[in-house]
C-alpha atoms as a PDB file:
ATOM      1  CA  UNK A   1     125.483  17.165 104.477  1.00  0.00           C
ATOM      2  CA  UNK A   2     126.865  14.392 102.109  1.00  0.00           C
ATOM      3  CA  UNK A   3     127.604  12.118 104.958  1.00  0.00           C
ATOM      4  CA  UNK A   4     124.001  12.164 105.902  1.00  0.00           C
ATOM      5  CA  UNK A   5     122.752  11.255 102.374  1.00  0.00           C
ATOM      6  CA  UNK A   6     125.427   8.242 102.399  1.00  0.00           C
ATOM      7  CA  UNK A   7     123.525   7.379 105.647  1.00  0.00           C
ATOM      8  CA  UNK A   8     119.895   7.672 103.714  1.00  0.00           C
ATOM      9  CA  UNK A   9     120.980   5.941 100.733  1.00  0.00           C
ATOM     10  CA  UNK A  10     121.873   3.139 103.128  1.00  0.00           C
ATOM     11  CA  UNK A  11     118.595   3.473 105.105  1.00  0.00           C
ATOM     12  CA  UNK A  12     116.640   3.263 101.221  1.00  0.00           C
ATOM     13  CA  UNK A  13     118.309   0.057 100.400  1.00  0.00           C
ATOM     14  CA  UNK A  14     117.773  -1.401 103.720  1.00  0.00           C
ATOM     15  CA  UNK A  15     113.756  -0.147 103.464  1.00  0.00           C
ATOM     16  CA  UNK A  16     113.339  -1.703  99.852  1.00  0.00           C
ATOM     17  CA  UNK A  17     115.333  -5.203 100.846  1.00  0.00           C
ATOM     18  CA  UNK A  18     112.069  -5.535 103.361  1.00  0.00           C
ATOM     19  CA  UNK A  19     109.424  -4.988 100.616  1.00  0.00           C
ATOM     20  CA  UNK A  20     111.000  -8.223  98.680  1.00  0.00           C
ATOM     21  CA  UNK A  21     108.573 -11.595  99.514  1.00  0.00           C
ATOM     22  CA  UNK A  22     110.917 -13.727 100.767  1.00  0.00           C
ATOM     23  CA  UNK A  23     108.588 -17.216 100.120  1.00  0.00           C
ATOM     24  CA  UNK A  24     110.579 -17.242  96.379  1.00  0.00           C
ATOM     25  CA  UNK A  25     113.778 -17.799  94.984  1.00  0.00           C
ATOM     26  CA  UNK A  26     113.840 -14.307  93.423  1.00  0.00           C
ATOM     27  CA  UNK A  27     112.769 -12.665  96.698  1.00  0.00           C
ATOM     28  CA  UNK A  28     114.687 -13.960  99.035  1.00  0.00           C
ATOM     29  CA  UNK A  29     117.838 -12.960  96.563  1.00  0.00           C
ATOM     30  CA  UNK A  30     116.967  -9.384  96.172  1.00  0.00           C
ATOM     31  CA  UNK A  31     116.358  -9.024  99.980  1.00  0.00           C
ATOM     32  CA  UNK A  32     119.559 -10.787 100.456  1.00  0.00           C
ATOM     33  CA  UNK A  33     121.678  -8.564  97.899  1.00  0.00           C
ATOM     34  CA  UNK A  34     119.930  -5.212  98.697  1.00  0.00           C
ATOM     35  CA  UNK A  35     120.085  -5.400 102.639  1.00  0.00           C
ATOM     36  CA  UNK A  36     124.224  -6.167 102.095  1.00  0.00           C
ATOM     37  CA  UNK A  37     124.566  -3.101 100.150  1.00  0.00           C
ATOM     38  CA  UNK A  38     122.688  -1.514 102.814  1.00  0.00           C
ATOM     39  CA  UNK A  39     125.291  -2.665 105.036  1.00  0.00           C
ATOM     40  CA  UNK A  40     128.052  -2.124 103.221  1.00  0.00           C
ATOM     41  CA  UNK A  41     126.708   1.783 102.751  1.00  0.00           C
ATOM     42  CA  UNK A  42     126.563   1.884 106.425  1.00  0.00           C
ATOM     43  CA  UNK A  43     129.406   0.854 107.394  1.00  0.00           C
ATOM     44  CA  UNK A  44     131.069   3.469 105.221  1.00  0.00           C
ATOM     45  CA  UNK A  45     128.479   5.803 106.797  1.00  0.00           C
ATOM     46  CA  UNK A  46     129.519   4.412 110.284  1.00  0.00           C
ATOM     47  CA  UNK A  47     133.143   5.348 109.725  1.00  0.00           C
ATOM     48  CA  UNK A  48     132.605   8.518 108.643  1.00  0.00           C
ATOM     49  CA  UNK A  49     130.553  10.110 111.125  1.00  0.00           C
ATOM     50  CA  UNK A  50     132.218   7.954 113.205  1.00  0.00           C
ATOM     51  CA  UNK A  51     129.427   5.758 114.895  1.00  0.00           C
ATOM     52  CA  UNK A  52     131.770   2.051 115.924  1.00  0.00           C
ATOM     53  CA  UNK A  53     128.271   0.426 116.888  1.00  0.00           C
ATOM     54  CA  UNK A  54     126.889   1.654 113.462  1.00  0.00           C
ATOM     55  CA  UNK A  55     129.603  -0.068 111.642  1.00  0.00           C
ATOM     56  CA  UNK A  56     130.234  -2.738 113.855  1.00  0.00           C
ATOM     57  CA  UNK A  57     126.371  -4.074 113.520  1.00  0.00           C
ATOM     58  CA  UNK A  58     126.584  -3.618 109.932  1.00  0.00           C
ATOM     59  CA  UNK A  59     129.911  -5.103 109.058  1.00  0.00           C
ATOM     60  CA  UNK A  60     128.068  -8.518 110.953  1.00  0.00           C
ATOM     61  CA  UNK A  61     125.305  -8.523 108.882  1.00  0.00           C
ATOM     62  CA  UNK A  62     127.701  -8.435 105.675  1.00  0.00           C
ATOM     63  CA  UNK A  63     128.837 -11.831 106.692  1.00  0.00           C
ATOM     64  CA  UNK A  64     124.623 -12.905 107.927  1.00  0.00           C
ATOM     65  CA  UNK A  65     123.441 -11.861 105.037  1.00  0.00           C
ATOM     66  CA  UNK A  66     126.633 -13.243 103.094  1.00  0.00           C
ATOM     67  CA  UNK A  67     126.309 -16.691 104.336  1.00  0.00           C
ATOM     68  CA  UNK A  68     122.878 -17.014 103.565  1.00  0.00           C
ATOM     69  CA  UNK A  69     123.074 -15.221  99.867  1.00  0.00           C
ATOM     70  CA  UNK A  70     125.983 -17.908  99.212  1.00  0.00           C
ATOM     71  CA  UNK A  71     123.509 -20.582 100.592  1.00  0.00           C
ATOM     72  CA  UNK A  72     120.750 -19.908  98.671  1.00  0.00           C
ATOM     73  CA  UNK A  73     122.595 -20.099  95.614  1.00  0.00           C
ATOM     74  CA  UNK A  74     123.554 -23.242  96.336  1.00  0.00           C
ATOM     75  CA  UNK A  75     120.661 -24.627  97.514  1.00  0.00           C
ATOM     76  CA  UNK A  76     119.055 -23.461  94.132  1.00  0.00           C
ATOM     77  CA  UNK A  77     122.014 -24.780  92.007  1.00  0.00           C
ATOM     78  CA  UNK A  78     121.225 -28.764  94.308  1.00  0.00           C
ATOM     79  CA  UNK A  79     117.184 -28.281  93.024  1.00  0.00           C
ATOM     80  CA  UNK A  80     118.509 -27.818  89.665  1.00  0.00           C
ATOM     81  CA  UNK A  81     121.178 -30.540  89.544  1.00  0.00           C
ATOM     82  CA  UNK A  82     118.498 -33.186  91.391  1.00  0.00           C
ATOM     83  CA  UNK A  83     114.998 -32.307  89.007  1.00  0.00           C
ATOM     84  CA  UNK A  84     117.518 -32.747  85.806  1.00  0.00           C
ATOM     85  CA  UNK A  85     118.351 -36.530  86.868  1.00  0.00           C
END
């Protein structure tokens, strides 16, 4: 029973990352930060019950979702340094 609520409470983050608008800074961050702990949760979830493919897919789209977190941050921290010169 507890493994399947480790596998909802991954489901619920990855459902509420999707509501996020992802035309703004703020939006594409939460999306971005929810859907990885999604991931992360499912993974877990994937090792537990044990579904490879589960984890597998989900450990990947740690690192997607990873590089793109870590690029948006940058990319905001370049709009800041280049409208303060």
């Amino acid at each position: 029973m507890w493994v399947e609520i480790i596998g909802v409470v991954a489901t619920l983050f990855i459902l509420v990352s999707m509501c996020f608008k992802t035309s703004s800074f703020w939006g594409n961050f939460w999306l971005r930060l929810l859907n990885m702990i999604g991931s992360i949760i499912f993974v877990i979830y994937g090792a537990l019950i044990p579904a490879i493919s589960t984890a597998v897919l989900n450990g990947a789209l740690i690192f997607v979702n990873g590089y793109y977190f870590v690029k948006l941050l940058v990319d905001r921290e370049k709009e800041k340094t280049s409208t303060s010169n």
